[in-house]
PDB file of N, CA and C in Angstrom:
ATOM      1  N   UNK A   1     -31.067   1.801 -52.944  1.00  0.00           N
ATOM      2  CA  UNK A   1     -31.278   1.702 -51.507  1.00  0.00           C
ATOM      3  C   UNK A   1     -30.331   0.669 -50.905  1.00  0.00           C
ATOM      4  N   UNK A   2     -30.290  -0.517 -51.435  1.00  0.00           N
ATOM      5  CA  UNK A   2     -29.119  -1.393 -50.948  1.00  0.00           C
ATOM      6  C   UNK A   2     -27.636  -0.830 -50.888  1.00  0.00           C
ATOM      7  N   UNK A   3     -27.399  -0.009 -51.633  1.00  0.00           N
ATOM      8  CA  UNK A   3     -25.971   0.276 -51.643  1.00  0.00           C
ATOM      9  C   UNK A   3     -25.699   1.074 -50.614  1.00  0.00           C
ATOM     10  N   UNK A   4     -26.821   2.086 -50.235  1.00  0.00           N
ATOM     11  CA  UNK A   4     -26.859   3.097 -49.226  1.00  0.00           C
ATOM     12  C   UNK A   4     -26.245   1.898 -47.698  1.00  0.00           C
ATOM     13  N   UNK A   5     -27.521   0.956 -47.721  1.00  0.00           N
ATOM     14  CA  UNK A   5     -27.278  -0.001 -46.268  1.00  0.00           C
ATOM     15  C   UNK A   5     -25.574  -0.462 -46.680  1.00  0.00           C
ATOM     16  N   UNK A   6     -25.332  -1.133 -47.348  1.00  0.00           N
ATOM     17  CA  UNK A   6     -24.044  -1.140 -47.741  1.00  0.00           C
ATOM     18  C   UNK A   6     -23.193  -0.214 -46.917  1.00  0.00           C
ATOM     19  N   UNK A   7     -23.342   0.959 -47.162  1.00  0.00           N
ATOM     20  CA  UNK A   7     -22.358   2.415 -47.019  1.00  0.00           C
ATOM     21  C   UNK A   7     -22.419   2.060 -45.254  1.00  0.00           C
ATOM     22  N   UNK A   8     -23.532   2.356 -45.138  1.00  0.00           N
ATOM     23  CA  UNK A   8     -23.720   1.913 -43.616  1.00  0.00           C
ATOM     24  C   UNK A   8     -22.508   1.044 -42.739  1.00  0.00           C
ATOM     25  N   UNK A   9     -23.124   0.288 -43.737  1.00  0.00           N
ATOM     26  CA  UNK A   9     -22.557  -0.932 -42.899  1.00  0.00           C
ATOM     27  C   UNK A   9     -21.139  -0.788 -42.688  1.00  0.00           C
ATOM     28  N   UNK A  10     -20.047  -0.394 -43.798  1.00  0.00           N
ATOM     29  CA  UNK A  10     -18.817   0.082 -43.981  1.00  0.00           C
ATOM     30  C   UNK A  10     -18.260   1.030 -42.885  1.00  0.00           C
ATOM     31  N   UNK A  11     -19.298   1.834 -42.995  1.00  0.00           N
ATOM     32  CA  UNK A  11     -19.116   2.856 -41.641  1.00  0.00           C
ATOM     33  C   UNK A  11     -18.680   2.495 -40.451  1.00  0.00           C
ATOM     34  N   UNK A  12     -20.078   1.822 -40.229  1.00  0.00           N
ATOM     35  CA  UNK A  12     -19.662   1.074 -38.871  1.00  0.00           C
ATOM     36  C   UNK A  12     -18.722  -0.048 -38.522  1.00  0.00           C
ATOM     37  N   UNK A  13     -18.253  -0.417 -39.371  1.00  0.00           N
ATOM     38  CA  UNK A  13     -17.239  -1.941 -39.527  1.00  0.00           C
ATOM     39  C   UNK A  13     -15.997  -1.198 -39.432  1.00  0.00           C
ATOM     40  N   UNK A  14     -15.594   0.479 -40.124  1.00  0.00           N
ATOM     41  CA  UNK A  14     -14.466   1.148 -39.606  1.00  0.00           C
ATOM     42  C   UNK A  14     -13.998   1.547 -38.360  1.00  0.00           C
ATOM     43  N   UNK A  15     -15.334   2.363 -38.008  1.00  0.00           N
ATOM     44  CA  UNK A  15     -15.566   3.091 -36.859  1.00  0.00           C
ATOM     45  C   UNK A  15     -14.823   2.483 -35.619  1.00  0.00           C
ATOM     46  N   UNK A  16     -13.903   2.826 -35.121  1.00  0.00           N
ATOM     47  CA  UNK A  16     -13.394   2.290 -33.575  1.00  0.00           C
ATOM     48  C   UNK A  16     -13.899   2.413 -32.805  1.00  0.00           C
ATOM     49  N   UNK A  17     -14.049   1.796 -31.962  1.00  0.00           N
ATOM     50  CA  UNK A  17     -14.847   1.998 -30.659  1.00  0.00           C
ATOM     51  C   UNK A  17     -14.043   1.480 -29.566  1.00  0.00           C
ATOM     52  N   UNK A  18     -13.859   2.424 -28.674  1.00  0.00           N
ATOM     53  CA  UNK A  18     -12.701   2.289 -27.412  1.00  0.00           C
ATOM     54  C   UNK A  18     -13.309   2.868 -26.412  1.00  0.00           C
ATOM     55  N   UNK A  19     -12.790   2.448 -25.328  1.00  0.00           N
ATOM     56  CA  UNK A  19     -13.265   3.082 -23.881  1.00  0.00           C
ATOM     57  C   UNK A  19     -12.157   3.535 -22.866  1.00  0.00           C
ATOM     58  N   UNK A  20     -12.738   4.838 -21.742  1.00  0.00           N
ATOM     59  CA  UNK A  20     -11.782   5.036 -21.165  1.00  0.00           C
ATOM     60  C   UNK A  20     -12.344   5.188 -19.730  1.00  0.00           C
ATOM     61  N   UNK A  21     -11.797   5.428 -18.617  1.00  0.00           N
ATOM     62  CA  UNK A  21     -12.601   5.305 -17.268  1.00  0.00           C
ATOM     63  C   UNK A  21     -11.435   6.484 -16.377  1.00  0.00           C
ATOM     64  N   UNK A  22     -12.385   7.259 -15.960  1.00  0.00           N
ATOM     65  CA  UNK A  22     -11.856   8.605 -15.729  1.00  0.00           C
ATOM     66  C   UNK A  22     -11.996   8.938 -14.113  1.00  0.00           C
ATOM     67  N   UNK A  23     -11.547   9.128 -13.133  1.00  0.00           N
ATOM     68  CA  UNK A  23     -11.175   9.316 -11.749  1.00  0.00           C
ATOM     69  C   UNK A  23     -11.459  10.756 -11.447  1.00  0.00           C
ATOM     70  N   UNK A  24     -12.387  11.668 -11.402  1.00  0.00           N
ATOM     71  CA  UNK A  24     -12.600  12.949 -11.348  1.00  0.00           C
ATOM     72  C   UNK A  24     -12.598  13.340  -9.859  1.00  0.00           C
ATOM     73  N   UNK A  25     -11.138  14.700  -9.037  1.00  0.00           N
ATOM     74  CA  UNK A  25     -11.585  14.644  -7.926  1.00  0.00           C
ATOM     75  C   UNK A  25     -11.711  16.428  -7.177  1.00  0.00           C
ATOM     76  N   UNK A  26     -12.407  16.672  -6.204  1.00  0.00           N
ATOM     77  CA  UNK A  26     -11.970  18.189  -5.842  1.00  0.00           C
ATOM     78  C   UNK A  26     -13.636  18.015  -5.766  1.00  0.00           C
ATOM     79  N   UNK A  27     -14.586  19.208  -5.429  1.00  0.00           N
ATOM     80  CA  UNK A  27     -15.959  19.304  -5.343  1.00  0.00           C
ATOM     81  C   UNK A  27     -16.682  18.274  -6.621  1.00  0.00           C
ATOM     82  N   UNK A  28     -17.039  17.312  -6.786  1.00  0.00           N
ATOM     83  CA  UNK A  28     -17.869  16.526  -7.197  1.00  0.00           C
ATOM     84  C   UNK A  28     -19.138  15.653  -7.272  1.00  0.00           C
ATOM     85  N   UNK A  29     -19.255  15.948  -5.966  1.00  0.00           N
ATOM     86  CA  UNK A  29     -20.445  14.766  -5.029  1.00  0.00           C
ATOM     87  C   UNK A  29     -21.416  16.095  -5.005  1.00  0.00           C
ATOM     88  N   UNK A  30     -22.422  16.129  -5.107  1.00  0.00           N
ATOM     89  CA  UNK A  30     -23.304  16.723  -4.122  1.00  0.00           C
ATOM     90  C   UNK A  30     -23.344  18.348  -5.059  1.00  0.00           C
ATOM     91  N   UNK A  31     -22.841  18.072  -6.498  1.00  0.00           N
ATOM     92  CA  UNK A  31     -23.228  19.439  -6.817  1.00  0.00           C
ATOM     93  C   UNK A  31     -23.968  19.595  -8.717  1.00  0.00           C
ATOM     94  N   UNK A  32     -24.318  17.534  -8.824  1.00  0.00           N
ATOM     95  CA  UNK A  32     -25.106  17.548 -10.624  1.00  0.00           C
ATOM     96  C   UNK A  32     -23.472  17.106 -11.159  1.00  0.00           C
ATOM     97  N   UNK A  33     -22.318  17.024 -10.779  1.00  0.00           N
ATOM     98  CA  UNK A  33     -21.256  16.746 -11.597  1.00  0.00           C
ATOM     99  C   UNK A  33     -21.840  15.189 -12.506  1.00  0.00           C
ATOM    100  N   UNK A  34     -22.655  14.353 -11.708  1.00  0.00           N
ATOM    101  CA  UNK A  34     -22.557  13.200 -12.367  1.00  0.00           C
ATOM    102  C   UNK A  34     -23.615  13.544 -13.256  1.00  0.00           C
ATOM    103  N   UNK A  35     -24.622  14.001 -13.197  1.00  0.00           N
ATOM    104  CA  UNK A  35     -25.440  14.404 -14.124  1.00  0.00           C
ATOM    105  C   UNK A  35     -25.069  15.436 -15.448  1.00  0.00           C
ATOM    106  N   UNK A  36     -24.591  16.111 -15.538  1.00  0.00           N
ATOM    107  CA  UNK A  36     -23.371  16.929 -15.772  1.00  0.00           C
ATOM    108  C   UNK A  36     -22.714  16.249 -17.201  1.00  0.00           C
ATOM    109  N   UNK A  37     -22.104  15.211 -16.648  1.00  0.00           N
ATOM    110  CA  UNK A  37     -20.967  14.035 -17.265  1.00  0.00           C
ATOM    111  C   UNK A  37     -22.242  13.346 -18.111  1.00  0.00           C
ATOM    112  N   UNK A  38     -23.566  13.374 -17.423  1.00  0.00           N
ATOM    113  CA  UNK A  38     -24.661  11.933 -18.290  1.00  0.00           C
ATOM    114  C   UNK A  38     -25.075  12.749 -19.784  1.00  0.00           C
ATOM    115  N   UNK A  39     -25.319  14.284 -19.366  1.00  0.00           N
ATOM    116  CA  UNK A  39     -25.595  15.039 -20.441  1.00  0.00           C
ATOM    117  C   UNK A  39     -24.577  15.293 -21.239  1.00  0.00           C
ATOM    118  N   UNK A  40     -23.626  15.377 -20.735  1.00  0.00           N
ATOM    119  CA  UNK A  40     -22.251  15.506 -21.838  1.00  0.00           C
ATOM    120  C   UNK A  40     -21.975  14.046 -22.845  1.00  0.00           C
ATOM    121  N   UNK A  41     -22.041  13.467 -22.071  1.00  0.00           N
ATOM    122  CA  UNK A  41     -21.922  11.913 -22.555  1.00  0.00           C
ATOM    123  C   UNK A  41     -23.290  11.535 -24.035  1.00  0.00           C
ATOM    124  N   UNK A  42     -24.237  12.053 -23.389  1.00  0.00           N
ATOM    125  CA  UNK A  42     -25.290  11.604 -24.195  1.00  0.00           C
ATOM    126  C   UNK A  42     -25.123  12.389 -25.498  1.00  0.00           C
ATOM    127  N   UNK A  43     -24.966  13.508 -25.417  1.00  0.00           N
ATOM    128  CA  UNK A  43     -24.402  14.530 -26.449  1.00  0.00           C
ATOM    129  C   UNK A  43     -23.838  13.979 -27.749  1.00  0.00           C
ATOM    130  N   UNK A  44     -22.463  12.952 -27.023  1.00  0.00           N
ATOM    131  CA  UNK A  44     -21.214  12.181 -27.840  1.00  0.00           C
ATOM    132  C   UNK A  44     -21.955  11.332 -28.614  1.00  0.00           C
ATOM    133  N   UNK A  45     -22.879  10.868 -27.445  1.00  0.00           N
ATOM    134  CA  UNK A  45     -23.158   9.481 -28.553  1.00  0.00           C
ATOM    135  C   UNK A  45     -22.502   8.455 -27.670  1.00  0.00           C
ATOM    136  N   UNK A  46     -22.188   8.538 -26.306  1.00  0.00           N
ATOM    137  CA  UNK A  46     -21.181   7.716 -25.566  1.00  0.00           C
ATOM    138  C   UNK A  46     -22.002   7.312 -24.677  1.00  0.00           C
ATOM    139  N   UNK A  47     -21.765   6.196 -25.022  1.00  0.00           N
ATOM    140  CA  UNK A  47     -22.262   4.677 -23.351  1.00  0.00           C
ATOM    141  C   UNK A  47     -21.586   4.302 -22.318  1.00  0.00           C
ATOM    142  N   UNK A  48     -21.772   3.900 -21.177  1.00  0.00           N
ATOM    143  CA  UNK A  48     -21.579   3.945 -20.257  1.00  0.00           C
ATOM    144  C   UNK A  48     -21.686   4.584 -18.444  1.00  0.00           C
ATOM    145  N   UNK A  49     -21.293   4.809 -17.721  1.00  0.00           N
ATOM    146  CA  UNK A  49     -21.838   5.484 -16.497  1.00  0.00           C
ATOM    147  C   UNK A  49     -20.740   6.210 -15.650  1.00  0.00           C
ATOM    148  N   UNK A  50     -21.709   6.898 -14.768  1.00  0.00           N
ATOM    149  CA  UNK A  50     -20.994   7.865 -13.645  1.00  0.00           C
ATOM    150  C   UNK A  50     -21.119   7.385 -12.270  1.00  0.00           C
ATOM    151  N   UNK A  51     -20.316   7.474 -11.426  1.00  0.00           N
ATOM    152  CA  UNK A  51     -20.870   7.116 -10.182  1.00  0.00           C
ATOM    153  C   UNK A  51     -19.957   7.574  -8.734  1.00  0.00           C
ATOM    154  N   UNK A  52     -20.297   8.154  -7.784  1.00  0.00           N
ATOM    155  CA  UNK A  52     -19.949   8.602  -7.048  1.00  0.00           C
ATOM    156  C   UNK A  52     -18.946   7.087  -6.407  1.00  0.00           C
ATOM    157  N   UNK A  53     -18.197   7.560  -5.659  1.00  0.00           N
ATOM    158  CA  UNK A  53     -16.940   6.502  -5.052  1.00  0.00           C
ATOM    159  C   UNK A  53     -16.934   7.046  -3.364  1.00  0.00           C
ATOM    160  N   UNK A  54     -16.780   6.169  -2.387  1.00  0.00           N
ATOM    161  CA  UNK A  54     -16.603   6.255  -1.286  1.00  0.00           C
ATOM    162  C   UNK A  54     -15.861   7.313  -0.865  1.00  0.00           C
ATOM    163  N   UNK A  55     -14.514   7.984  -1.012  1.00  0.00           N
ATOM    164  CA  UNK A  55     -13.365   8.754  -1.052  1.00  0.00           C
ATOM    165  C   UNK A  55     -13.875  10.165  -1.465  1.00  0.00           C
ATOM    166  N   UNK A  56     -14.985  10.415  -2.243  1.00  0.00           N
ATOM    167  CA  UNK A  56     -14.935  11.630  -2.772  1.00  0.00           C
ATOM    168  C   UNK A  56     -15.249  11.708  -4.081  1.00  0.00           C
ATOM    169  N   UNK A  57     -14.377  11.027  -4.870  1.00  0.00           N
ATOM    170  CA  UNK A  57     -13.880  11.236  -6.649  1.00  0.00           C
ATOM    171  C   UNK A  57     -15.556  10.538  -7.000  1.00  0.00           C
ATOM    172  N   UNK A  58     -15.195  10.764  -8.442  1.00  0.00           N
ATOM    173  CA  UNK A  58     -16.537  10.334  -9.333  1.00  0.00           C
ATOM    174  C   UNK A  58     -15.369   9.613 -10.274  1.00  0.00           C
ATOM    175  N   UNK A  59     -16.535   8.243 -10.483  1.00  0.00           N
ATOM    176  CA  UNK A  59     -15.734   7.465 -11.594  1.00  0.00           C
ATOM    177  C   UNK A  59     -16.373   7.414 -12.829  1.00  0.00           C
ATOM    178  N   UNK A  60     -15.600   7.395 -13.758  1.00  0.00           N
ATOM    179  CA  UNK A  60     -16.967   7.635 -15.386  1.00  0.00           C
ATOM    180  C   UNK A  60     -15.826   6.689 -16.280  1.00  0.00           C
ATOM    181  N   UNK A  61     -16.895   5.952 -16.265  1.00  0.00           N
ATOM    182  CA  UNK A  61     -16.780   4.967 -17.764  1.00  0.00           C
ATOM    183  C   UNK A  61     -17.166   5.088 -18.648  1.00  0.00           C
ATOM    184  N   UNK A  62     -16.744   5.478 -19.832  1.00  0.00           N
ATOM    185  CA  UNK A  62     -17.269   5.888 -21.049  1.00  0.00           C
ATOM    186  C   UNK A  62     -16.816   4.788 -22.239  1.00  0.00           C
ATOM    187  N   UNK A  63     -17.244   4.491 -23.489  1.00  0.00           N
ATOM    188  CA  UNK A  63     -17.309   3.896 -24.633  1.00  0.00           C
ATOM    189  C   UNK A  63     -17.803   4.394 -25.794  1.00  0.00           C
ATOM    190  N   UNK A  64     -17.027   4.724 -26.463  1.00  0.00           N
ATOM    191  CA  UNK A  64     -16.938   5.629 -28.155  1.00  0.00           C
ATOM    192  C   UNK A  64     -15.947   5.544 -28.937  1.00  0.00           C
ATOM    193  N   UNK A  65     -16.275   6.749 -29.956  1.00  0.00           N
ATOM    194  CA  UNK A  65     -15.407   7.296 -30.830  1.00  0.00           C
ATOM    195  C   UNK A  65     -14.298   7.844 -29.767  1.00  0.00           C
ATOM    196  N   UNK A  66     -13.911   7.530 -30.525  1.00  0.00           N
ATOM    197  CA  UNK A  66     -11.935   8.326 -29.643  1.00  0.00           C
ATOM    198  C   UNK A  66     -12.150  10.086 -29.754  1.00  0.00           C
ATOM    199  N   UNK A  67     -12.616  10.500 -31.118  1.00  0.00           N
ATOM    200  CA  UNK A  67     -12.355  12.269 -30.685  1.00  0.00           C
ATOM    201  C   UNK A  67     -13.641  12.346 -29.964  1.00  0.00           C
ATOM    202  N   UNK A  68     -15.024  11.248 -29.864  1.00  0.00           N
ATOM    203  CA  UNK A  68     -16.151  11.419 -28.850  1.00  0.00           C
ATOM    204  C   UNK A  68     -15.645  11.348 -27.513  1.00  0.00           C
ATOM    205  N   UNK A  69     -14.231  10.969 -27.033  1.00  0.00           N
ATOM    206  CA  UNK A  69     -14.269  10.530 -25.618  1.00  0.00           C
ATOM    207  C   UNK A  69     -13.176  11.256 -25.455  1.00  0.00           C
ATOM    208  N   UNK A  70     -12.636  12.304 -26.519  1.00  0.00           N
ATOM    209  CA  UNK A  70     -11.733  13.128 -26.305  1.00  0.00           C
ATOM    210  C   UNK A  70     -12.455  14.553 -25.599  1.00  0.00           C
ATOM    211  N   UNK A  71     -13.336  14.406 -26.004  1.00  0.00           N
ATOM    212  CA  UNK A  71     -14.170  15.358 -26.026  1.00  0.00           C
ATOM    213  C   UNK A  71     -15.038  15.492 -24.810  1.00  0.00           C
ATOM    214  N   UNK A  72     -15.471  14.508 -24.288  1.00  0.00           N
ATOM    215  CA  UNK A  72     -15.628  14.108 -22.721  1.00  0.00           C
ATOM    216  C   UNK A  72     -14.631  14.595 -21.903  1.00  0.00           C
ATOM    217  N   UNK A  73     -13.321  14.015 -22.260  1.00  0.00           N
ATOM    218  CA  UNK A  73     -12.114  14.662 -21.374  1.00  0.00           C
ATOM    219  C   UNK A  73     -11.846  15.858 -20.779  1.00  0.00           C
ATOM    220  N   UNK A  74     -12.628  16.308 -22.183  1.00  0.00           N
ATOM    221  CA  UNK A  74     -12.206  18.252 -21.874  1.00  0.00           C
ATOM    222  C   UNK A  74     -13.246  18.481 -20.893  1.00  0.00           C
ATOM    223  N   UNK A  75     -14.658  17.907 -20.956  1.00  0.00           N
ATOM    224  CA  UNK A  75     -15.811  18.567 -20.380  1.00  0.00           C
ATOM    225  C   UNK A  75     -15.661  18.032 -18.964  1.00  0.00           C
ATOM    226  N   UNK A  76     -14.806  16.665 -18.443  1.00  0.00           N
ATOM    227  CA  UNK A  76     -14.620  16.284 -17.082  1.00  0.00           C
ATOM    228  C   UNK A  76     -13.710  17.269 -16.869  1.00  0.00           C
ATOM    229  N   UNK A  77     -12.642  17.801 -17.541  1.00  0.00           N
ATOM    230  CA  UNK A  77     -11.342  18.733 -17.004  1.00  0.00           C
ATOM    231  C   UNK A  77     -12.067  20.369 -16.665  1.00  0.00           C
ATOM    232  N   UNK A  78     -13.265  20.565 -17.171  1.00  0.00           N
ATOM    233  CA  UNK A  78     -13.683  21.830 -16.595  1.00  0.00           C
ATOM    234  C   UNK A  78     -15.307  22.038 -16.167  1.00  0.00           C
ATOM    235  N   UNK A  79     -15.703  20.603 -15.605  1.00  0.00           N
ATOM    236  CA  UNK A  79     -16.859  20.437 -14.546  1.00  0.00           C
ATOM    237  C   UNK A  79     -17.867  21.007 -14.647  1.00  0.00           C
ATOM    238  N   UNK A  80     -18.860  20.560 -13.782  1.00  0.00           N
ATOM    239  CA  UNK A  80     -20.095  21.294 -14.287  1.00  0.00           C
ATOM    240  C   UNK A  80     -20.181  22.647 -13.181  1.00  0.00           C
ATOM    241  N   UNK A  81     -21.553  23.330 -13.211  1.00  0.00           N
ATOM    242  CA  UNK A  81     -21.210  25.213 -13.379  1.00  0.00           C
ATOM    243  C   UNK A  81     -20.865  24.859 -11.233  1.00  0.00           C
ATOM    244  N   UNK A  82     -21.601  24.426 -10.613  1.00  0.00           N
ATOM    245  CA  UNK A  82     -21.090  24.050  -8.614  1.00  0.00           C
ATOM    246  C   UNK A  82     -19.611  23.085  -8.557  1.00  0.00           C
ATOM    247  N   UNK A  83     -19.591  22.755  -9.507  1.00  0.00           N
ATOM    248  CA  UNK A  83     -18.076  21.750  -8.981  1.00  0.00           C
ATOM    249  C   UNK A  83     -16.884  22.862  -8.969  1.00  0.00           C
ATOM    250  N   UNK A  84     -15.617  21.828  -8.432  1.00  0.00           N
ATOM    251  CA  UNK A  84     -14.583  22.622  -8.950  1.00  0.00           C
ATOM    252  C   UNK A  84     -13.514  21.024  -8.732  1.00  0.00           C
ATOM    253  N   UNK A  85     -12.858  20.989 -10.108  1.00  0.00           N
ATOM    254  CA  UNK A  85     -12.592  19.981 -10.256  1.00  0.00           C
ATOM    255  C   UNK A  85     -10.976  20.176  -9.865  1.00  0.00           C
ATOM    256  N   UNK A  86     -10.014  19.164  -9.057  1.00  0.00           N
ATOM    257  CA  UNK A  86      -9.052  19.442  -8.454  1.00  0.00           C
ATOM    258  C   UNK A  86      -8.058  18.802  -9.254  1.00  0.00           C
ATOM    259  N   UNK A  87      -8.308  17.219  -9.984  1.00  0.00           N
ATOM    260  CA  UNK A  87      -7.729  16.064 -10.887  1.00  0.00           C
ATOM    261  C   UNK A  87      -8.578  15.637 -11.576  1.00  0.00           C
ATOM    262  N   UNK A  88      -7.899  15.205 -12.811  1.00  0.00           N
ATOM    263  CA  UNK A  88      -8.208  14.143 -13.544  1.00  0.00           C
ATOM    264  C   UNK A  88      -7.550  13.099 -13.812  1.00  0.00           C
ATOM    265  N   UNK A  89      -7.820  11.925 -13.326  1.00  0.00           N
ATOM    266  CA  UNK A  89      -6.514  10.768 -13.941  1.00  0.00           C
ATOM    267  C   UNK A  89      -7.795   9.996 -15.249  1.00  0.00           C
ATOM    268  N   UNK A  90      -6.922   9.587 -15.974  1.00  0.00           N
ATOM    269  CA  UNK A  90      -7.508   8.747 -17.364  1.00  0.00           C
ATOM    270  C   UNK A  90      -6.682   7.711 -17.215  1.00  0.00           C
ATOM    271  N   UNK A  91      -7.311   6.317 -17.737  1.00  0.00           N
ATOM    272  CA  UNK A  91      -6.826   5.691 -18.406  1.00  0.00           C
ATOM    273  C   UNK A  91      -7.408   4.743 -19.508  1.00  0.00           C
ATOM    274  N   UNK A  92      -7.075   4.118 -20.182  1.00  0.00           N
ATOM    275  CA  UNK A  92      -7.444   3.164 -21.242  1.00  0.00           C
ATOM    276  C   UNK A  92      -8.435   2.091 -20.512  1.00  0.00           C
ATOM    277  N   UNK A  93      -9.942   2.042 -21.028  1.00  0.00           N
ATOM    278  CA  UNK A  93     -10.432   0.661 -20.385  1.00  0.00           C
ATOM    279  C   UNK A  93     -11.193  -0.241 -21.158  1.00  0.00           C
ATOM    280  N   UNK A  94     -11.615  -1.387 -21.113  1.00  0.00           N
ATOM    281  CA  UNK A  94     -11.925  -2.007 -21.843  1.00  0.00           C
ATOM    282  C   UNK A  94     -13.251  -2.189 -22.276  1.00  0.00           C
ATOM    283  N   UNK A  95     -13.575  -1.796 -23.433  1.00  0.00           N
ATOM    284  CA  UNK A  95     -15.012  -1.545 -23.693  1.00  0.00           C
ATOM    285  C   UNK A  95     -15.662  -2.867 -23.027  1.00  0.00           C
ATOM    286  N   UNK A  96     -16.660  -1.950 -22.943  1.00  0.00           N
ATOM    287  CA  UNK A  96     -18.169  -3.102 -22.476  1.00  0.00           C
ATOM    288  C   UNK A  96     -19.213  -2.725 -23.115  1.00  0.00           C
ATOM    289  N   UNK A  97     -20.973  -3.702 -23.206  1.00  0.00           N
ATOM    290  CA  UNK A  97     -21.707  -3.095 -23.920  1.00  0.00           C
ATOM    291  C   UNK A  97     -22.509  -2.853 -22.741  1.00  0.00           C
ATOM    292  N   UNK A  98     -23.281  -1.330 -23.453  1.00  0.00           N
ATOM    293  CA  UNK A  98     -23.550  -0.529 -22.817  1.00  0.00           C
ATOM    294  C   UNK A  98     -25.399  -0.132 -23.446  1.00  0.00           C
ATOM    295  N   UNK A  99     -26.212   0.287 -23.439  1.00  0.00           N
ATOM    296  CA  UNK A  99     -27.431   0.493 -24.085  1.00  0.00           C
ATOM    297  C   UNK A  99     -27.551   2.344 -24.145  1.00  0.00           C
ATOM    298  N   UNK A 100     -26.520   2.414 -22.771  1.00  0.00           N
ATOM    299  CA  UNK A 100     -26.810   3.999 -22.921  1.00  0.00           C
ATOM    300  C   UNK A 100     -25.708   4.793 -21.658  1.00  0.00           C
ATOM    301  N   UNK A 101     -26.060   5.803 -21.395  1.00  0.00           N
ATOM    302  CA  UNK A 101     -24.892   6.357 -20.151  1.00  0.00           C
ATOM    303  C   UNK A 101     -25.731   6.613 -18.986  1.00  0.00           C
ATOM    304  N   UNK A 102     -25.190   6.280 -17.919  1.00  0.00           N
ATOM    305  CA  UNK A 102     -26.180   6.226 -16.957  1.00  0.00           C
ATOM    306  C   UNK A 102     -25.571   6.569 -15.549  1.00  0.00           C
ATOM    307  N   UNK A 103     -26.039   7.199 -14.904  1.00  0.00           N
ATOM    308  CA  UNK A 103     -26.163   7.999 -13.573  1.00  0.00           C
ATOM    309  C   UNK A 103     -26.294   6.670 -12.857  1.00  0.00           C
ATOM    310  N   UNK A 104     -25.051   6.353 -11.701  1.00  0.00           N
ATOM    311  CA  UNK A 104     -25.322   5.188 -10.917  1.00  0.00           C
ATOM    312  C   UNK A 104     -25.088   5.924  -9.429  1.00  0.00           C
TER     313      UNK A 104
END
C-alpha cells in the first residue's frame, strides 16, 4: 500500500500544470456559452472561471493538464448548441489556485 501512495505521489510531482485565459467573441452572452465552458471544463478536470465582459466576449480562465486545456480550446472554438462563435484569441496565463471552475 505505501508504494502505491508513493506512485501517487510521483504522478503528481510530474504532472504540469499550466494555465491559459481565452477571449471568446460573436453570440456568447445570453445563450449558456458560459455554462457550456463550466461543463466542459469540469469534464477536464480544469479549474478556474467564465465570465461575461462588458464588450460582448466571454473571458475563461482555465488551469490544467496542457492536452486538458487543449481540449477546452477545441470546445471554446465550436461553442455551445445557441452561440455562434466569431474569435478566439488564447494566450499563456499564469496559474492560480483554484478549488473548482466557476460561472462568474
Amino acid at each position: 500500500m505505501g508504494k502505491a501512495m508513493n506512485y501517487q505521489f510521483v504522478i503528481s510531482q510530474n504532472t504540469k500544470m499550466t494555465a491559459r485565459r481565452w477571449y471568446i467573441s460573436g453570440i456568447v452572452q445570453g445563450v449558456g456559452f458560459r455554462y457550456f465552458v463550466r461543463h466542459e471544463a469540469r469534464a477536464l478536470n480544469l479549474t478556474g472561471y467564465a465570465k461575461n465582459l462588458a464588450d460582448g466576449r466571454v473571458e475563461v480562465l482555465a488551469m490544467g493538464r496542457r492536452e486538458s486545456l487543449d481540449d477546452l480550446a477545441s470546445a471554446l472554438h465550436k461553442g455551445a448548441p445557441l452561440s455562434q462563435v466569431r474569435s478566439v484569441d488564447e494566450q499563456e496565463a499564469t496559474p492560480e489556485e483554484w478549488a473548482d471552475f466557476q460561472v462568474r
